[in-house]
C-alpha atoms as a PDB file:
ATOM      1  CA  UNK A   1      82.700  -1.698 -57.775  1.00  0.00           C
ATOM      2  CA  UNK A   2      79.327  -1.217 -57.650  1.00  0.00           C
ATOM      3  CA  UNK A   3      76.675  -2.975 -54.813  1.00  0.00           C
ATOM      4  CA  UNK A   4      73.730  -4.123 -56.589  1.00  0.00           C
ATOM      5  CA  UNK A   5      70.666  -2.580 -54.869  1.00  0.00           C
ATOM      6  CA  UNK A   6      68.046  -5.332 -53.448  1.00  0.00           C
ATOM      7  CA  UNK A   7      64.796  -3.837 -54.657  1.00  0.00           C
ATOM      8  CA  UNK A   8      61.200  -5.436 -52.916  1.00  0.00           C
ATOM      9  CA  UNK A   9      58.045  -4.340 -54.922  1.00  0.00           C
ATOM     10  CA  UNK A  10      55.005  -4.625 -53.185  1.00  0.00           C
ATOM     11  CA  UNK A  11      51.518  -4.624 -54.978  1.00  0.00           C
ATOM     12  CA  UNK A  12      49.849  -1.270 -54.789  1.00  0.00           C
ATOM     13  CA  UNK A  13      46.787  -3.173 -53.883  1.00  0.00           C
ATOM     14  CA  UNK A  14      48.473  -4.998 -51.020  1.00  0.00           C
ATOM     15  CA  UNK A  15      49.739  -1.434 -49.406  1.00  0.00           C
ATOM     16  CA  UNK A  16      46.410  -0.084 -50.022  1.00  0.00           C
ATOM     17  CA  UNK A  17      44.801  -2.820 -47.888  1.00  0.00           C
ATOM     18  CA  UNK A  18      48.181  -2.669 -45.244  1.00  0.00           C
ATOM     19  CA  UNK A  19      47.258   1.019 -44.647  1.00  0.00           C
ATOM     20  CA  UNK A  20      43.385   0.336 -44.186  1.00  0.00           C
ATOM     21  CA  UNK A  21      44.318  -2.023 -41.760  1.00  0.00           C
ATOM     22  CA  UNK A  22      46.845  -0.054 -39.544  1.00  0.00           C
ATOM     23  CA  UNK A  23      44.629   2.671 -40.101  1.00  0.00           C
ATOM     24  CA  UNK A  24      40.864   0.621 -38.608  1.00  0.00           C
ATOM     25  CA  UNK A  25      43.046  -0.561 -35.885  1.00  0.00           C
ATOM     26  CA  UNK A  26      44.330   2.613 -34.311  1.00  0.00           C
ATOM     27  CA  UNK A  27      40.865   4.012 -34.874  1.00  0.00           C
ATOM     28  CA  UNK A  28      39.242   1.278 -32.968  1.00  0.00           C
ATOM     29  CA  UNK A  29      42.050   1.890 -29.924  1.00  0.00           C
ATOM     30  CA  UNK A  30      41.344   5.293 -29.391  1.00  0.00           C
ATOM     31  CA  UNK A  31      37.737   6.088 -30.243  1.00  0.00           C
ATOM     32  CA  UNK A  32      34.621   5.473 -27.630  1.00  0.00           C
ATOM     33  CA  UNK A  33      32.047   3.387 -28.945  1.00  0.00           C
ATOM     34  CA  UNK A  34      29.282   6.049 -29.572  1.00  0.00           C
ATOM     35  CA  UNK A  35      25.731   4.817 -27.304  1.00  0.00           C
ATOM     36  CA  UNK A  36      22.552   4.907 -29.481  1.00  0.00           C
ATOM     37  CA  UNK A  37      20.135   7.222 -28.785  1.00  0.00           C
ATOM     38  CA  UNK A  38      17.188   6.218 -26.246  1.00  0.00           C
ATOM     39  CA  UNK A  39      14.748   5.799 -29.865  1.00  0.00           C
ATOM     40  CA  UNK A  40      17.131   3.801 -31.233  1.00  0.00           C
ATOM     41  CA  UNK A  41      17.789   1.597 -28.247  1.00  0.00           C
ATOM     42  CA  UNK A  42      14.190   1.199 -28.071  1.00  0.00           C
ATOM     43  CA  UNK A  43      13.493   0.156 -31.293  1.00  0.00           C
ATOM     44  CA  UNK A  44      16.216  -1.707 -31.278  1.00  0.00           C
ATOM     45  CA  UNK A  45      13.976  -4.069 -28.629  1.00  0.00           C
ATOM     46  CA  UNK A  46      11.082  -5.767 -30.705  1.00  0.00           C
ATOM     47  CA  UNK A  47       7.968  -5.006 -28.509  1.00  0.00           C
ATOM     48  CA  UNK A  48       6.908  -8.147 -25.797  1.00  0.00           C
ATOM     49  CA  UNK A  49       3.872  -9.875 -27.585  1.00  0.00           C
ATOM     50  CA  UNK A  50       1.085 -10.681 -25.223  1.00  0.00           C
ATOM     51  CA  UNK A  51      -1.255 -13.566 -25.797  1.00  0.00           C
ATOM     52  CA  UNK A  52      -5.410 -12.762 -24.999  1.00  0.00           C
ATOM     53  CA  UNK A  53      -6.141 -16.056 -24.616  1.00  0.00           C
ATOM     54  CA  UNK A  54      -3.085 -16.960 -22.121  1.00  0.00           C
ATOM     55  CA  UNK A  55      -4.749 -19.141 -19.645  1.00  0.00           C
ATOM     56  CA  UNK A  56      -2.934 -17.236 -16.884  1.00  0.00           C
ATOM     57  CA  UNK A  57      -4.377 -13.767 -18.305  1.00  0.00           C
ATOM     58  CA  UNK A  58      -7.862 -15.275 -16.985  1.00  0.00           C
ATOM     59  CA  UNK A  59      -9.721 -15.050 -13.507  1.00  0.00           C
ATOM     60  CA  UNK A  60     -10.282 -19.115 -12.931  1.00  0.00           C
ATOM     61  CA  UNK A  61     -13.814 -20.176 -13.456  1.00  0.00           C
ATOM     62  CA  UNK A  62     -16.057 -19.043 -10.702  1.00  0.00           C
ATOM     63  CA  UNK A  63     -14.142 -16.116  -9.332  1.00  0.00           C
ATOM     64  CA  UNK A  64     -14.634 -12.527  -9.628  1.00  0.00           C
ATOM     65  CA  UNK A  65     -13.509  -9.090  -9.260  1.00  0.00           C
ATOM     66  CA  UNK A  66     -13.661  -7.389  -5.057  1.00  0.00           C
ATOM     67  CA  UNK A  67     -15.844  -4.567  -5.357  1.00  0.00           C
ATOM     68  CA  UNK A  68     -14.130  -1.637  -6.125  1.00  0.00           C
ATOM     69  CA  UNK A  69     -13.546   1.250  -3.378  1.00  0.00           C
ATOM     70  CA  UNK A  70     -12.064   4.303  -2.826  1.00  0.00           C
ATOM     71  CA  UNK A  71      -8.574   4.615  -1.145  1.00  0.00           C
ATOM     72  CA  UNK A  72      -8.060   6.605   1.937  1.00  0.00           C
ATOM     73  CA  UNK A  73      -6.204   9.896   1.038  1.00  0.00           C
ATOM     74  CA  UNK A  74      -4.756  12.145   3.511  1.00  0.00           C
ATOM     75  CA  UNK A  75      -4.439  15.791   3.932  1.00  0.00           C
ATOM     76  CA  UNK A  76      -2.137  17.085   6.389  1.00  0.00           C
ATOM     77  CA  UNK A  77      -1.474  20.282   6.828  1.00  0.00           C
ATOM     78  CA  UNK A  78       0.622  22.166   9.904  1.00  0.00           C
ATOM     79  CA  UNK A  79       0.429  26.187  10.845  1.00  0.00           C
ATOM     80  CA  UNK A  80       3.754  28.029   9.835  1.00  0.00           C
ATOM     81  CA  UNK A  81       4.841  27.684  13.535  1.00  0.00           C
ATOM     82  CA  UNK A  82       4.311  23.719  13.697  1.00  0.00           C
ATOM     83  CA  UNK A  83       2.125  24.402  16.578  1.00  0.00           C
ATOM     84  CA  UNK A  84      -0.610  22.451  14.996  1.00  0.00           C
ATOM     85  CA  UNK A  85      -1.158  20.154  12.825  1.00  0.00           C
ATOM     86  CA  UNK A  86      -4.662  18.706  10.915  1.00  0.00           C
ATOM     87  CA  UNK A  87      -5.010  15.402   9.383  1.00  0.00           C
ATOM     88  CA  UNK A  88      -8.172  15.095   6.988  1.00  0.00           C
ATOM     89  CA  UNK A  89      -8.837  11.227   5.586  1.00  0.00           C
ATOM     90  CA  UNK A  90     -11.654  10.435   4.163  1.00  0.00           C
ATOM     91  CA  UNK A  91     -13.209   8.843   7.448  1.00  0.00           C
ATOM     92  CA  UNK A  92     -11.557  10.963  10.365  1.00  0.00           C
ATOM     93  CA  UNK A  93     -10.159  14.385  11.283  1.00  0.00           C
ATOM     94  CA  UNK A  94      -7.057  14.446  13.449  1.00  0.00           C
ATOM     95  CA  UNK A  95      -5.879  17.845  15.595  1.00  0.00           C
ATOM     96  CA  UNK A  96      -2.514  17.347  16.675  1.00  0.00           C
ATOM     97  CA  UNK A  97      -1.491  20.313  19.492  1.00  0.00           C
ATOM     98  CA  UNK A  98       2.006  20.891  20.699  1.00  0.00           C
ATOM     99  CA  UNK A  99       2.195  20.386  24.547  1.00  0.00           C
ATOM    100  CA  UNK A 100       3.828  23.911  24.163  1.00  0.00           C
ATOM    101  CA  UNK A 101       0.774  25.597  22.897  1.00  0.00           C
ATOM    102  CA  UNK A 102      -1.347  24.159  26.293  1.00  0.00           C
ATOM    103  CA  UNK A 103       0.822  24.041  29.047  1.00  0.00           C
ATOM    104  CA  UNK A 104       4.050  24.862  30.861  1.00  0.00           C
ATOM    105  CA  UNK A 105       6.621  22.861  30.878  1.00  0.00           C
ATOM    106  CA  UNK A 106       6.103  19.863  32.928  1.00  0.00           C
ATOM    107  CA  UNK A 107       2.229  20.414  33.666  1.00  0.00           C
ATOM    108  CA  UNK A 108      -1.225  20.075  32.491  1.00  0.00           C
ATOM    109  CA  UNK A 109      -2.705  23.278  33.679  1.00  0.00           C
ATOM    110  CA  UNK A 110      -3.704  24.769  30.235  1.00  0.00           C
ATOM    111  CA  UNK A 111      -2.963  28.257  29.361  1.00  0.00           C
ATOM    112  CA  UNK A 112      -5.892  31.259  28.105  1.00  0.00           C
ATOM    113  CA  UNK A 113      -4.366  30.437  24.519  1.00  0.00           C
ATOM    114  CA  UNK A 114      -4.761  26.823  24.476  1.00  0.00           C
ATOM    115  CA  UNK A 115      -8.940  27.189  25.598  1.00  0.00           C
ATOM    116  CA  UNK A 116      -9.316  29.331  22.481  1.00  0.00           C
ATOM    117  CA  UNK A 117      -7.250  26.765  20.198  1.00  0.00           C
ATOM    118  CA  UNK A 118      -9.324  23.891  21.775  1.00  0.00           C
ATOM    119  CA  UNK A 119     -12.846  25.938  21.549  1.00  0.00           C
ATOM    120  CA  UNK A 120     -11.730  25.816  17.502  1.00  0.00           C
ATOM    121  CA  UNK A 121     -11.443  22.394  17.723  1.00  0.00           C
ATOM    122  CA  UNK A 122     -14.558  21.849  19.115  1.00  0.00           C
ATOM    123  CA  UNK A 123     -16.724  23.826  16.533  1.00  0.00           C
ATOM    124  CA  UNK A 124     -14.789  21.774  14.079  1.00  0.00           C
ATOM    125  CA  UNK A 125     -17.090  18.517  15.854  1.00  0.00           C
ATOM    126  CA  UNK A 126     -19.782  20.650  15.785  1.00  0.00           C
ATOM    127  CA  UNK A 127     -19.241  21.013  12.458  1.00  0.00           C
ATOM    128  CA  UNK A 128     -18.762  17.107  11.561  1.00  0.00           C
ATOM    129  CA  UNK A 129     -21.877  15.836  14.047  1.00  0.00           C
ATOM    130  CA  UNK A 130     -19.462  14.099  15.807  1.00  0.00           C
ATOM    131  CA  UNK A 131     -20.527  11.795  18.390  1.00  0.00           C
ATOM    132  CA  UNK A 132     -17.681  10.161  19.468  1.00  0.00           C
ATOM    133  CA  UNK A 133     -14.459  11.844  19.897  1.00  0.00           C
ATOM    134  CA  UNK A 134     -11.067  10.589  21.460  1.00  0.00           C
ATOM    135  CA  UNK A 135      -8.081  12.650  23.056  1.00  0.00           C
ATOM    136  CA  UNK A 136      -4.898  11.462  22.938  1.00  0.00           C
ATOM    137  CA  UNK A 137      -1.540  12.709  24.654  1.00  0.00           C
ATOM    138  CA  UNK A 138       2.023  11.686  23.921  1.00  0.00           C
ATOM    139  CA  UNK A 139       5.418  13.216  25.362  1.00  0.00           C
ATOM    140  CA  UNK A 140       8.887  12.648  24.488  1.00  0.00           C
ATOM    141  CA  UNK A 141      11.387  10.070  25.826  1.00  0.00           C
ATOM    142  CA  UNK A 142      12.836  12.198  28.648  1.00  0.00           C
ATOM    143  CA  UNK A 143      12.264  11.471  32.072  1.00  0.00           C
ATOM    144  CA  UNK A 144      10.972   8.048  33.114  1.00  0.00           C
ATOM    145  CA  UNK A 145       8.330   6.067  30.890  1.00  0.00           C
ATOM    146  CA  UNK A 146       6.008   6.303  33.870  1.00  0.00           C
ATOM    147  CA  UNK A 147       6.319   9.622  34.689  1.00  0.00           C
ATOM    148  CA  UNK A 148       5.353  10.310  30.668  1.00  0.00           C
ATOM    149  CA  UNK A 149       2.522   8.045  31.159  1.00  0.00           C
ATOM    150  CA  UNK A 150       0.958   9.755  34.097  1.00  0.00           C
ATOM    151  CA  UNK A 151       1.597  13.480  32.254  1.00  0.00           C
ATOM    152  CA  UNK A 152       0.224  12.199  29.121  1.00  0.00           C
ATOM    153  CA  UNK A 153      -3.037  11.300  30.414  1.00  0.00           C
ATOM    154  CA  UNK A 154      -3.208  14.387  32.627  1.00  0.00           C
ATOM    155  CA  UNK A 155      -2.996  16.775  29.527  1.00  0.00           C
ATOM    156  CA  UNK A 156      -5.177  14.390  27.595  1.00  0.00           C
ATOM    157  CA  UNK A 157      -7.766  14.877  30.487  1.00  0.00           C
ATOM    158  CA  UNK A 158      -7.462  18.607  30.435  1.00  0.00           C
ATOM    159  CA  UNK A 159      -8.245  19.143  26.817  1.00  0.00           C
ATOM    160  CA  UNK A 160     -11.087  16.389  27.141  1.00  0.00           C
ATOM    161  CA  UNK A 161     -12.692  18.855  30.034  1.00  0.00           C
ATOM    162  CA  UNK A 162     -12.334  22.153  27.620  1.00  0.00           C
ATOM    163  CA  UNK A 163     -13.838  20.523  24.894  1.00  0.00           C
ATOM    164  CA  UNK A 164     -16.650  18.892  26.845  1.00  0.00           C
ATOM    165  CA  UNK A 165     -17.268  22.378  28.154  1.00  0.00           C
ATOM    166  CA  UNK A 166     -17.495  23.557  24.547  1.00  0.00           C
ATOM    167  CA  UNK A 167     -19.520  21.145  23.018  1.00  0.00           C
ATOM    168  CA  UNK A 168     -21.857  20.197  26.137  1.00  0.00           C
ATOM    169  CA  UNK A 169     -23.584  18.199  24.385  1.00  0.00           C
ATOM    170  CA  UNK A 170     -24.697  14.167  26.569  1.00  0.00           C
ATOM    171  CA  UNK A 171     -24.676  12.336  23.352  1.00  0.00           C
ATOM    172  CA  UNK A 172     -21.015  12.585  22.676  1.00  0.00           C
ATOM    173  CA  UNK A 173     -18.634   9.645  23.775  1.00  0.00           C
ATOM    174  CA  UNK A 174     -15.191  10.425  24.667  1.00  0.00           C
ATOM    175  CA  UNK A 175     -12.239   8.002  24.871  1.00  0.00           C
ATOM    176  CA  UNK A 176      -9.316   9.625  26.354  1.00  0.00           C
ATOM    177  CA  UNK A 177      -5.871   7.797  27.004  1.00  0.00           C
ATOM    178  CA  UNK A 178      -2.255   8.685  27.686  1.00  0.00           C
ATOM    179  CA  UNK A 179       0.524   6.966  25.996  1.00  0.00           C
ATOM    180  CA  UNK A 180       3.775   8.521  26.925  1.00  0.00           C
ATOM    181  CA  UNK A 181       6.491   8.306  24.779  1.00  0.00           C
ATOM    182  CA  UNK A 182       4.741   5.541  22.509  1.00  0.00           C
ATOM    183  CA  UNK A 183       4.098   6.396  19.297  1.00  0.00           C
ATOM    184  CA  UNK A 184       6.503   8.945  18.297  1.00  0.00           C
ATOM    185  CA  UNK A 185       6.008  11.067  15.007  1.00  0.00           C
ATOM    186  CA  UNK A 186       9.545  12.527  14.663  1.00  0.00           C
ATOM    187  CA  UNK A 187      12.938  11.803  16.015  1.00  0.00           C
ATOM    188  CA  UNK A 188      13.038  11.906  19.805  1.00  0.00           C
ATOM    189  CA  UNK A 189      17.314  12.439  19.310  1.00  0.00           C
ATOM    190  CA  UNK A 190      16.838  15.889  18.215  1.00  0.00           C
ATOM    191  CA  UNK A 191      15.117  18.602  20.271  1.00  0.00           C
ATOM    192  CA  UNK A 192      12.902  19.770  17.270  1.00  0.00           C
ATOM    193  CA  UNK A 193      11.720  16.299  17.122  1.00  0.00           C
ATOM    194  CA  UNK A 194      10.888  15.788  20.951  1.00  0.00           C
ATOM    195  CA  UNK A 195       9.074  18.882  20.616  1.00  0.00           C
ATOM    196  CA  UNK A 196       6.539  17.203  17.797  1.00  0.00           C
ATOM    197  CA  UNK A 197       6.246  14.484  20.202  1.00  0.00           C
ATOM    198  CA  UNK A 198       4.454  16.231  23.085  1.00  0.00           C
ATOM    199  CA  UNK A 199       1.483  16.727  21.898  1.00  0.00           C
ATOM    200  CA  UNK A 200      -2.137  15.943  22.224  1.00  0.00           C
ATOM    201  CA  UNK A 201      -4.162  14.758  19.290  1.00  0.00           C
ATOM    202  CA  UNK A 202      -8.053  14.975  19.297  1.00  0.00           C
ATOM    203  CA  UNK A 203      -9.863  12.825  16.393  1.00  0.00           C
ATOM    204  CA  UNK A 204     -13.207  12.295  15.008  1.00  0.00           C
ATOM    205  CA  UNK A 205     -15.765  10.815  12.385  1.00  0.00           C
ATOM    206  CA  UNK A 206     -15.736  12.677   9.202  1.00  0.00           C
ATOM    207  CA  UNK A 207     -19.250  13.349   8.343  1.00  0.00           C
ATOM    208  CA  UNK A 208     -18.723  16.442   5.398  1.00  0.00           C
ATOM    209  CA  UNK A 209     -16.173  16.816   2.630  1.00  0.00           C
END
């Protein structure tokens, strides 16, 4: 005896559209959507439109523009050594000497080499008709604040004398102070940054480009 055979027939169309189907979902599992390009993405954005006669586009009624004016740009440069440093804006110069360079350690009796440095310096005011002039010193944070204060303005006072030597000249103004560890221009927890810090800076009018 034979078994009859149950035979299903399916629509070609409808296996067609089965296998699409299988086929677009598996795709869509497994592949990365693909980013556009930056142009496309771009475009893709339509462009802000901006109104000219927006009220808020508009200086109120009576006001105007501040005068225009140039910024302040500064120019630093510092000697292969770090030694010293100059500061050019467009108003003042800045000299920035490492305590190093002048003195032994823990004085303010300046060496042959720090005269010549500071005679530079000085033809430098010369240079700018400087009138008023003012010498800074700074040390690290070691030792006691007051103990940095009192060095400070010791060094400060030495270079003050050279120059004053140099220039000898009654209508210049000097304004010399000491302030320690204040003002710090690199980090005092590293000894090449305590180093930066002792220093004496000497600044001035700029008169010349």
């Amino acid at each position: 005896m034979t078994t009859p055979r149950l035979s299903l027939a399916i629509p070609a169309a409808a296996l067609l559209i089965a296998t699409n189907l299988v086929g677009a979902t598996t795709a869509n599992a497994d592949e990365t959507p693909t980013p556009l390009p930056p142009d496309t993405e771009a475009s893709a954005s339509a462009p802000v439109k901006v109104d000219p006669n927006d009220p808020d586009l508009k200086l109120p009624e009576g006001a105007t523009l501040a005068d225009p004016k140039v910024l302040d740009i500064k120019s630093v440069v510092e000697d292969q050594s770090g030694d010293e440093r100059r500061e050019d804006t467009n108003t003042s110069v800045t000299f920035a000497l490492q305590a190093e360079v002048l003195f032994s350690k823990d004085s303010a009796k300046l060496s042959a080499e720090a005269k010549a440095r500071i005679a530079t310096i000085a033809e430098e005011i010369k240079k700018q008709n400087a009138t008023q002039v003012r010498v800074f010193g700074f040390t690290d944070n070691l030792g006691s604040s007051a103990h940095g204060d009192v060095l400070s303005k010791q060094r400060a006072d030495a270079v003050q004398g050279v120059l004053d030597q140099d220039l000898n000249d009654p209508n210049i103004t000097f304004e010399v102070r000491g302030y320690g560890e204040q003002y710090p221009i690199a980090d005092n927890s590293t000894e090449a940054g305590r180093k930066k810090n002792r220093r004496v800076e000497v600044t001035f009018p700029r008169t010349e480009s």
